[in-house]
C-alpha atoms as a PDB file:
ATOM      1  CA  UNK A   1     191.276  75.060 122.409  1.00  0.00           C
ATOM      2  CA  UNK A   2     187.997  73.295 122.464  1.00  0.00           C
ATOM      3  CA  UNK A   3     187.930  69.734 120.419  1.00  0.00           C
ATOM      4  CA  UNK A   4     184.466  68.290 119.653  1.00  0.00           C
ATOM      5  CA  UNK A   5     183.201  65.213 118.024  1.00  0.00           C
ATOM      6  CA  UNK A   6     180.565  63.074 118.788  1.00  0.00           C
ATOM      7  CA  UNK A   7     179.631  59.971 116.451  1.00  0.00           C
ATOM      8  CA  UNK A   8     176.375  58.100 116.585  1.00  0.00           C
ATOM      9  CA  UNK A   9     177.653  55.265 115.029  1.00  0.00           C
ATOM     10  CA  UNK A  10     174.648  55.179 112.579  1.00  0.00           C
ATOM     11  CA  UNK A  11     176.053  56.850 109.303  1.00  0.00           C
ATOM     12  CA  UNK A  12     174.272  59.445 109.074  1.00  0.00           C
ATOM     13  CA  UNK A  13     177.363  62.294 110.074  1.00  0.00           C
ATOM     14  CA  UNK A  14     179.792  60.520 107.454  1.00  0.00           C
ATOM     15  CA  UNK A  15     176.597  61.538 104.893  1.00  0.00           C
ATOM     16  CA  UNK A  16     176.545  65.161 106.454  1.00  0.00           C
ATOM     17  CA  UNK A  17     180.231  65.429 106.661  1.00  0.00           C
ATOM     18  CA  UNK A  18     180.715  64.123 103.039  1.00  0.00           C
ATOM     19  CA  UNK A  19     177.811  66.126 101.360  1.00  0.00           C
ATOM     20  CA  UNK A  20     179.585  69.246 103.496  1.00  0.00           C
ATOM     21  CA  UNK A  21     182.990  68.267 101.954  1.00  0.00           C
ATOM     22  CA  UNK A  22     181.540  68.063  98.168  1.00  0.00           C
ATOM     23  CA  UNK A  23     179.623  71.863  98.403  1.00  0.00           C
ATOM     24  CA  UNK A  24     183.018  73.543  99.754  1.00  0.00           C
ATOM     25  CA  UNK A  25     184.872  72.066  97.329  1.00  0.00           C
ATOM     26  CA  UNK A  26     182.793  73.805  94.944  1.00  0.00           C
ATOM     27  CA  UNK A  27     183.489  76.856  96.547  1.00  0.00           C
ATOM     28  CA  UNK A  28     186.973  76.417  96.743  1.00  0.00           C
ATOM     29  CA  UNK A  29     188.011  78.116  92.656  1.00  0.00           C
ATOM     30  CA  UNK A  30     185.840  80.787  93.535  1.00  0.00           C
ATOM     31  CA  UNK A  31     183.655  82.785  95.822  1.00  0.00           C
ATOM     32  CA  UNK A  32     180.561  82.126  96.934  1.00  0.00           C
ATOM     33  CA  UNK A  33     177.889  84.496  95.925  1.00  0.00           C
ATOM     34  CA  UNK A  34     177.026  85.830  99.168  1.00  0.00           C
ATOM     35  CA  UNK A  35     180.551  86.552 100.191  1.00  0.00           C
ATOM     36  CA  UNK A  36     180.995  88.542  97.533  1.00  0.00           C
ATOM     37  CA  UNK A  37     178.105  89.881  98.668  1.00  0.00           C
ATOM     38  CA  UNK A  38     179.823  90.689 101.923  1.00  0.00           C
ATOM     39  CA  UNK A  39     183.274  92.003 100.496  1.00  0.00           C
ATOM     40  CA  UNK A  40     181.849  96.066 100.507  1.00  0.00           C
ATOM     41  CA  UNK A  41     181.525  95.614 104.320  1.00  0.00           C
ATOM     42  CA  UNK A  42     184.401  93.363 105.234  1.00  0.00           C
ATOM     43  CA  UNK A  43     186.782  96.679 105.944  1.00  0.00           C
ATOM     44  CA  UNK A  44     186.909  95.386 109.454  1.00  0.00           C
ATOM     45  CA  UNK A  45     188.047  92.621 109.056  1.00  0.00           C
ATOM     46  CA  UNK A  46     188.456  91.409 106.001  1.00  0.00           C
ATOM     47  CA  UNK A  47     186.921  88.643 103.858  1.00  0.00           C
ATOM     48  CA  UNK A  48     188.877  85.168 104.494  1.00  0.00           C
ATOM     49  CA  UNK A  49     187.145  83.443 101.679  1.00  0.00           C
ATOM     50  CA  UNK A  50     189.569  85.367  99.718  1.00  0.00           C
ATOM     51  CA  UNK A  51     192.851  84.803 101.660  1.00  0.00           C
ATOM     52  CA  UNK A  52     194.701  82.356  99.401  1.00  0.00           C
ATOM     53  CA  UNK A  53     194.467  78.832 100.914  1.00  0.00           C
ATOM     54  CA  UNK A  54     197.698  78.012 103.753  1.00  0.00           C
ATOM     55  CA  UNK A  55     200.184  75.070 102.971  1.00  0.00           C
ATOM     56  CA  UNK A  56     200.620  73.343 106.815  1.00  0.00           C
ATOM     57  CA  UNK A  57     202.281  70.578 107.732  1.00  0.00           C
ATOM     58  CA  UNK A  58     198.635  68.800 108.071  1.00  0.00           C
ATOM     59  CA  UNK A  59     197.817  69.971 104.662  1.00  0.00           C
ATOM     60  CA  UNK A  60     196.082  72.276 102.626  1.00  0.00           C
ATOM     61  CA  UNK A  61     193.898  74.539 105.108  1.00  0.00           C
ATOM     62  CA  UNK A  62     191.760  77.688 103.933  1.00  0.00           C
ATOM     63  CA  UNK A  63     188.721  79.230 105.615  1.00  0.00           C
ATOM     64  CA  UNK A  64     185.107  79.418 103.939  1.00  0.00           C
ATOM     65  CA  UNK A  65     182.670  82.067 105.927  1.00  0.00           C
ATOM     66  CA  UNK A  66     179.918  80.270 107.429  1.00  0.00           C
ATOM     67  CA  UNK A  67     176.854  79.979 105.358  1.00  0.00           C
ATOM     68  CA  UNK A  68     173.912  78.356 107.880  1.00  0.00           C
ATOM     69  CA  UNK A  69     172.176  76.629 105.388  1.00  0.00           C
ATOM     70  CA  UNK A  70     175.440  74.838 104.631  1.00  0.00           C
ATOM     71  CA  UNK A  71     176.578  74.678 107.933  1.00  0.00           C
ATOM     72  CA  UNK A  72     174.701  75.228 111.276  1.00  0.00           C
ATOM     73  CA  UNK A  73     173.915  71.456 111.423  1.00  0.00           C
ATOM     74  CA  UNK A  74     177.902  70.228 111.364  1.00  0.00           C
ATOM     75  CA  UNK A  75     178.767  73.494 113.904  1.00  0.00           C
ATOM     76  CA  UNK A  76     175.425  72.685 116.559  1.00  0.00           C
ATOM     77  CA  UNK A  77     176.397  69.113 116.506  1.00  0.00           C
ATOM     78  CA  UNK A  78     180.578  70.287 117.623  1.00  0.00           C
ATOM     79  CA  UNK A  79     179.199  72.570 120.135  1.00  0.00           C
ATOM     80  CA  UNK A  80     177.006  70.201 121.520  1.00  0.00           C
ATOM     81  CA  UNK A  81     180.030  67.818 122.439  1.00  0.00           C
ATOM     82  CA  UNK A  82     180.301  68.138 126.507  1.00  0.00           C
ATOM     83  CA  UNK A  83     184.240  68.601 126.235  1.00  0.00           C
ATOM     84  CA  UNK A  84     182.952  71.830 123.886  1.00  0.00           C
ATOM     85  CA  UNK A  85     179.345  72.991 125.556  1.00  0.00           C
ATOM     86  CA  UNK A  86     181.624  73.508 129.197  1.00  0.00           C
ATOM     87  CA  UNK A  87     183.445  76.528 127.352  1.00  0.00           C
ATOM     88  CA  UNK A  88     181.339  77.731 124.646  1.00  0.00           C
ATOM     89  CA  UNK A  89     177.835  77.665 126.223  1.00  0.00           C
ATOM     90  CA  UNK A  90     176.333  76.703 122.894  1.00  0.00           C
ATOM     91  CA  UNK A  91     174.889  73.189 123.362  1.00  0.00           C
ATOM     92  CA  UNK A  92     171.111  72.666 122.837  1.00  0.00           C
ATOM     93  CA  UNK A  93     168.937  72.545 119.520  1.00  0.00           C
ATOM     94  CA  UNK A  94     170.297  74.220 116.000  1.00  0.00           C
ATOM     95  CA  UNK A  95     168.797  77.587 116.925  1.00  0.00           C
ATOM     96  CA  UNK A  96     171.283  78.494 119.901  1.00  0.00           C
ATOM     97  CA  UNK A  97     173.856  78.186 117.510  1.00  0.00           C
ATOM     98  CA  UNK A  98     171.973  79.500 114.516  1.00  0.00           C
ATOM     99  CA  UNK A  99     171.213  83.008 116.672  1.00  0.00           C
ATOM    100  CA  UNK A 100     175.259  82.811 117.848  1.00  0.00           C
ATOM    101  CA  UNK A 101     176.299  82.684 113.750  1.00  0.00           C
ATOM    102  CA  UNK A 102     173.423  85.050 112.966  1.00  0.00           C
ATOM    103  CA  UNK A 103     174.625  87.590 115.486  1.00  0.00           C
ATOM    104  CA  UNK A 104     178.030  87.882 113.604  1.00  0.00           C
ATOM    105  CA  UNK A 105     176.896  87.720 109.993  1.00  0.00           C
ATOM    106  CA  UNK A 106     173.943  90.022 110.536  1.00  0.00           C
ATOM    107  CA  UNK A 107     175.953  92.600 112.584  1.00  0.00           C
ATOM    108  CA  UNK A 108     178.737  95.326 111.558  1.00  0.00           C
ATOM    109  CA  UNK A 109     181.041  93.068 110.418  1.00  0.00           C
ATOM    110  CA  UNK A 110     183.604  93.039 113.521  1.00  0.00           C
ATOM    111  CA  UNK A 111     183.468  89.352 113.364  1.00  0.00           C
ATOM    112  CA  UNK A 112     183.077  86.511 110.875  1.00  0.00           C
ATOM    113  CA  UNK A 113     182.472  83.509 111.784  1.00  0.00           C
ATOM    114  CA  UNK A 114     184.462  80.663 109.398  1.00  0.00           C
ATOM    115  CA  UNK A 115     185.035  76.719 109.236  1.00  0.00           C
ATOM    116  CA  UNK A 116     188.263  75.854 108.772  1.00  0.00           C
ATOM    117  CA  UNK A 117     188.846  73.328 105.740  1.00  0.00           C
ATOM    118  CA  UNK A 118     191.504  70.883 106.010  1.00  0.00           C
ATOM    119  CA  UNK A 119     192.226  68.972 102.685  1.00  0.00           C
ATOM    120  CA  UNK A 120     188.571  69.800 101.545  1.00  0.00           C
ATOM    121  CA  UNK A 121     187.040  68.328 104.895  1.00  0.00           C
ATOM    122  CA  UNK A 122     185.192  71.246 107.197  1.00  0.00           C
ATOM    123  CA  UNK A 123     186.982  70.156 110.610  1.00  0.00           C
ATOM    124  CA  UNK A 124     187.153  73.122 112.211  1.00  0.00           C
ATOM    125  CA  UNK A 125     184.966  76.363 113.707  1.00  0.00           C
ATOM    126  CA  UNK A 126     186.393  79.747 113.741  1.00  0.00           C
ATOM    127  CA  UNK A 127     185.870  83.532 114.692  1.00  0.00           C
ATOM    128  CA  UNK A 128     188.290  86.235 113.427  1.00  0.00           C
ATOM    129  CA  UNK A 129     187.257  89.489 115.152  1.00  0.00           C
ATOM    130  CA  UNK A 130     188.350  92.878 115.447  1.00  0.00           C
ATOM    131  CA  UNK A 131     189.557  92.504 119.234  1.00  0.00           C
ATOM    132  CA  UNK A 132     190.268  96.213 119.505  1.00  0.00           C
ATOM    133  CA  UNK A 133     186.501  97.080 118.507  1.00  0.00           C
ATOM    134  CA  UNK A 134     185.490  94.059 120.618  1.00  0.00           C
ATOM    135  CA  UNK A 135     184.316  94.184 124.161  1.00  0.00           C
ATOM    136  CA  UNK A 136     187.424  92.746 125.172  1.00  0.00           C
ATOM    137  CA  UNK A 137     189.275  95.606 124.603  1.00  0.00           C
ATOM    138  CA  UNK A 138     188.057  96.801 127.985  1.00  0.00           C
ATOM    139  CA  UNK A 139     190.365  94.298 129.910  1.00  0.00           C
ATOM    140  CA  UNK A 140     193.139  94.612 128.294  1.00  0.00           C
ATOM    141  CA  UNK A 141     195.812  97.440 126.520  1.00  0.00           C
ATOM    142  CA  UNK A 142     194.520  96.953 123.012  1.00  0.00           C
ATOM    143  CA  UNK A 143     196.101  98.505 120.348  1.00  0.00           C
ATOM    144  CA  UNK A 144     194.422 100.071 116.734  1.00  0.00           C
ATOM    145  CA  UNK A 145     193.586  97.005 114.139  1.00  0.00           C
ATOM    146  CA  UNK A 146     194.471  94.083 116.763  1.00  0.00           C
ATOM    147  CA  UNK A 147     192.952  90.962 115.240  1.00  0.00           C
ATOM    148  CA  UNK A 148     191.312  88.119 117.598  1.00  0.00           C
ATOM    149  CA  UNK A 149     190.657  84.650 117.044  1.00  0.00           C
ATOM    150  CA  UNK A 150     188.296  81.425 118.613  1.00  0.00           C
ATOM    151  CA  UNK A 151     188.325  78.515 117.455  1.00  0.00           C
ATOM    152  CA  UNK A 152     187.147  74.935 117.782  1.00  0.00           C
ATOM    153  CA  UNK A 153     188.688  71.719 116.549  1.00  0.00           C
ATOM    154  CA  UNK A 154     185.830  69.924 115.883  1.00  0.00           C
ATOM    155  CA  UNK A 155     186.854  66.708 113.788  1.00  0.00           C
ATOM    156  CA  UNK A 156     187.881  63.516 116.205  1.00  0.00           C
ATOM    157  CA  UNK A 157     191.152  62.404 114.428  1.00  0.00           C
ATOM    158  CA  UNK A 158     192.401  66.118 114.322  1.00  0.00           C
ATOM    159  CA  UNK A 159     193.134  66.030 118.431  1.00  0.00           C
ATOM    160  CA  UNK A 160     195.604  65.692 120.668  1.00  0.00           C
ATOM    161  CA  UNK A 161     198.041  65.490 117.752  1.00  0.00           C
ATOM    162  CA  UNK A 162     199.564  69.380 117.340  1.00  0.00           C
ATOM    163  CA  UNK A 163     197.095  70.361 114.472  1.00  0.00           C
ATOM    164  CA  UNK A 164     195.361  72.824 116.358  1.00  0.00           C
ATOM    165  CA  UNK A 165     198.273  74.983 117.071  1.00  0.00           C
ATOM    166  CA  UNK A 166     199.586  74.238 113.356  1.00  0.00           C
ATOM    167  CA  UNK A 167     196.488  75.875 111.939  1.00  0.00           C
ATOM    168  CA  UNK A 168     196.650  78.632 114.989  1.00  0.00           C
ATOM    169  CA  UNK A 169     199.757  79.283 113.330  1.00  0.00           C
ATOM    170  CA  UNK A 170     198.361  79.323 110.042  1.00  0.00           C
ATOM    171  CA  UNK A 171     195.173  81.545 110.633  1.00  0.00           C
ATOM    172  CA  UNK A 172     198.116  84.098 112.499  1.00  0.00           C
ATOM    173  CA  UNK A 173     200.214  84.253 109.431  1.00  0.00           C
ATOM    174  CA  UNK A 174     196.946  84.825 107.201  1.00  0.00           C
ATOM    175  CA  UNK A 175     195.333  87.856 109.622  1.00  0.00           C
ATOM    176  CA  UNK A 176     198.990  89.569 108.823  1.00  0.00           C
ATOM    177  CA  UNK A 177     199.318  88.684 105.368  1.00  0.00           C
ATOM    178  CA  UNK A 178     196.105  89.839 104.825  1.00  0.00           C
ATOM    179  CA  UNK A 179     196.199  92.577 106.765  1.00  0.00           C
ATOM    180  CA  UNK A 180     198.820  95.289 106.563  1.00  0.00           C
ATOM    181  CA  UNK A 181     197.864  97.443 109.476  1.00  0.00           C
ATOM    182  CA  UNK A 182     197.443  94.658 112.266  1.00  0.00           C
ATOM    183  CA  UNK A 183     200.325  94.384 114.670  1.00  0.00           C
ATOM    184  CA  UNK A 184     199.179  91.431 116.880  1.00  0.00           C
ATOM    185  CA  UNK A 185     196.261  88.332 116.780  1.00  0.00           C
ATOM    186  CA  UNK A 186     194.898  88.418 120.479  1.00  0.00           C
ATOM    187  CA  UNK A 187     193.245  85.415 121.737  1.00  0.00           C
ATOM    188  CA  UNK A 188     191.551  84.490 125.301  1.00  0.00           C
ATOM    189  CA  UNK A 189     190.773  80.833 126.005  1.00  0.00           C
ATOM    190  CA  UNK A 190     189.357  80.088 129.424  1.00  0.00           C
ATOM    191  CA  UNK A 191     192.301  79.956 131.802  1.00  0.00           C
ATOM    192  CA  UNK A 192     190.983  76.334 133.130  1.00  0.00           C
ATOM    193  CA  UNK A 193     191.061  75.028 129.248  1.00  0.00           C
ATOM    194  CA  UNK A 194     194.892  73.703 129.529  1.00  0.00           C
ATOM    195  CA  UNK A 195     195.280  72.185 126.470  1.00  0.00           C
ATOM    196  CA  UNK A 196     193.986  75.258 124.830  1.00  0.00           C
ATOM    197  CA  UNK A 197     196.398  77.647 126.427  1.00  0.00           C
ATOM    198  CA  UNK A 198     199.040  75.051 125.567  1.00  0.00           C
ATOM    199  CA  UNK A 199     197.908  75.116 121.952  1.00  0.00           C
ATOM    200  CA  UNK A 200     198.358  78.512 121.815  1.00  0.00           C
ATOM    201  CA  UNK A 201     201.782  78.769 123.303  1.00  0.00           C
ATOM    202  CA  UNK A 202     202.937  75.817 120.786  1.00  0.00           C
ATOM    203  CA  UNK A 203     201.787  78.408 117.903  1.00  0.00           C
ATOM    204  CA  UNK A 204     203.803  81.552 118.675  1.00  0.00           C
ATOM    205  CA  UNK A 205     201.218  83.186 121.215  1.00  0.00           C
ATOM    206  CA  UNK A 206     202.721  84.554 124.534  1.00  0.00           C
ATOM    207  CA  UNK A 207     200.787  84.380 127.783  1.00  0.00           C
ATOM    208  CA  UNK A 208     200.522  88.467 128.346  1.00  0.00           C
ATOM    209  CA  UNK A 209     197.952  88.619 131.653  1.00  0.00           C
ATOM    210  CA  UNK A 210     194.834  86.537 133.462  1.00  0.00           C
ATOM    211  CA  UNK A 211     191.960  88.364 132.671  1.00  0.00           C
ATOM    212  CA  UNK A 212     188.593  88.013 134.414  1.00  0.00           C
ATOM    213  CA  UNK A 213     185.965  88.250 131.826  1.00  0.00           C
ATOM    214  CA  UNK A 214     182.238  88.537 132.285  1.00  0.00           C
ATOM    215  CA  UNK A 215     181.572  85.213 131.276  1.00  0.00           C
ATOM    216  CA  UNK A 216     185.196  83.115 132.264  1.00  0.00           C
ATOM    217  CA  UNK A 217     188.915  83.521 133.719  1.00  0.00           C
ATOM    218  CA  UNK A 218     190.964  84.083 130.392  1.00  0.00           C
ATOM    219  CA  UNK A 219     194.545  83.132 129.591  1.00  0.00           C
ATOM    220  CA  UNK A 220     195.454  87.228 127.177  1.00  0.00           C
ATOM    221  CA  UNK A 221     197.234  85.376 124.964  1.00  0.00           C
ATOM    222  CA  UNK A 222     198.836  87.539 122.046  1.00  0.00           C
ATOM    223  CA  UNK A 223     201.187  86.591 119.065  1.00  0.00           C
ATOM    224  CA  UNK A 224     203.319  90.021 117.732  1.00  0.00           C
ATOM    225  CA  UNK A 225     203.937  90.041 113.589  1.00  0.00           C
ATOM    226  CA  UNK A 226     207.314  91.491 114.792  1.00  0.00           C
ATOM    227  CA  UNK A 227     207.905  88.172 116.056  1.00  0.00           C
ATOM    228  CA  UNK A 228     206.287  85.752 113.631  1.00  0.00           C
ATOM    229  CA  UNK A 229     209.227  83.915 111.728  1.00  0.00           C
ATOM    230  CA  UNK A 230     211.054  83.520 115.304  1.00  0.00           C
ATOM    231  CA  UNK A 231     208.457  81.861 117.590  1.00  0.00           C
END
């Protein structure tokens, strides 16, 4: 699990964060234009501006697909945090990031990249991705309609404290509530990111394999719906 936050101490990210906070709560009776937009293609995977929001122990949590007007600034500024940049090779000015999200909303629609809302604050970067149409599927025994997931915690006061692996949980029981035909949420952190294979244990996921990826040593971690009210 990567965990990002760097303040400046000047103001002007409680300005960003707040103006963030007051446009997704306006999306957050309805759907934004441009997902709707998106719903004819979203057979993939789905459109998660539409799963109903998830009651957690931390709070109210939903996700809201990435629009980079709205959002590249908060998501270049969590990858850009050293503790993030060593796993997701992201760091550097707004465009790296803005060709990363453009990649995924531009493309077929095997991924979508989300924030996570918590209580109406974005804290939180994710991809949910068809793992069985992704690349990954060549390292491991993937199945038909297996679901994947990344994710970054990206707001300071939301680490080290068991929310990550709450809203793992979460984003798990959404994928198979909002979609029938998917057996199992796949994820892969980077086998040297400990608390992130940790975090993923804590929410149900079982450590399947090491996997050696083009890009890192991955922890296959998988979480079965068979086996979602018992772990």
């Amino acid at each position: 699990m990567h965990h990002a936050e760097a303040h400046t101490g000047d103001g002007t990210e409680d300005t960003l964060e707040l103006r963030l906070t007051e446009e997704l709560l306006g999306l957050l009776g309805d759907v934004s234009p441009k997902a709707a937009e998106r719903a004819d293609g979203a057979a993939l995977v789905g459109s998660p501006d539409a799963w109903s929001p998830a009651a957690t122990s931390a709070g109210t949590f939903r996700l809201v697909t990435v629009e980079p007007q709205r959002d590249l600034s908060v998501i270049s500024r969590w990858m850009n945090d050293p503790a993030v940049a060593a796993f997701w090779e992201l760091s550097g000015p707004e465009s790296v990031t803005g060709t990363h999200l453009g990649r995924q909303l531009e493309g077929d629609g095997r991924s979508i990249p989300c924030l996570g809302v918590l209580d109406g604050t974005p804290m939180s970067y994710w991809e949910i991705y068809r793992a069985d149409l992704d690349p990954l599927a060549r390292h491991y025994p993937s199945r038909p309609h297996d679901m994947g997931v990344h994710l970054l915690i990206g707001g300071v006061g939301n680490r080290g404290r068991g929310i990550g692996s709450v809203l793992l949980r979460a984003v798990c029981d959404l994928v198979f509530d909002n979609r029938p035909r998917c057996a199992r949420v796949v994820a892969e952190p980077d086998l040297r990111n400990t608390p992130s294979v940790a975090a993923f244990l804590s929410a149900g996921f079982r450590f399947c394999a090491e996997v050696e990826l083009p890009d890192k040593p991955a922890a296959l971690m998988i979480r079965d719906r068979a086996h979602r009210d018992h772990l």
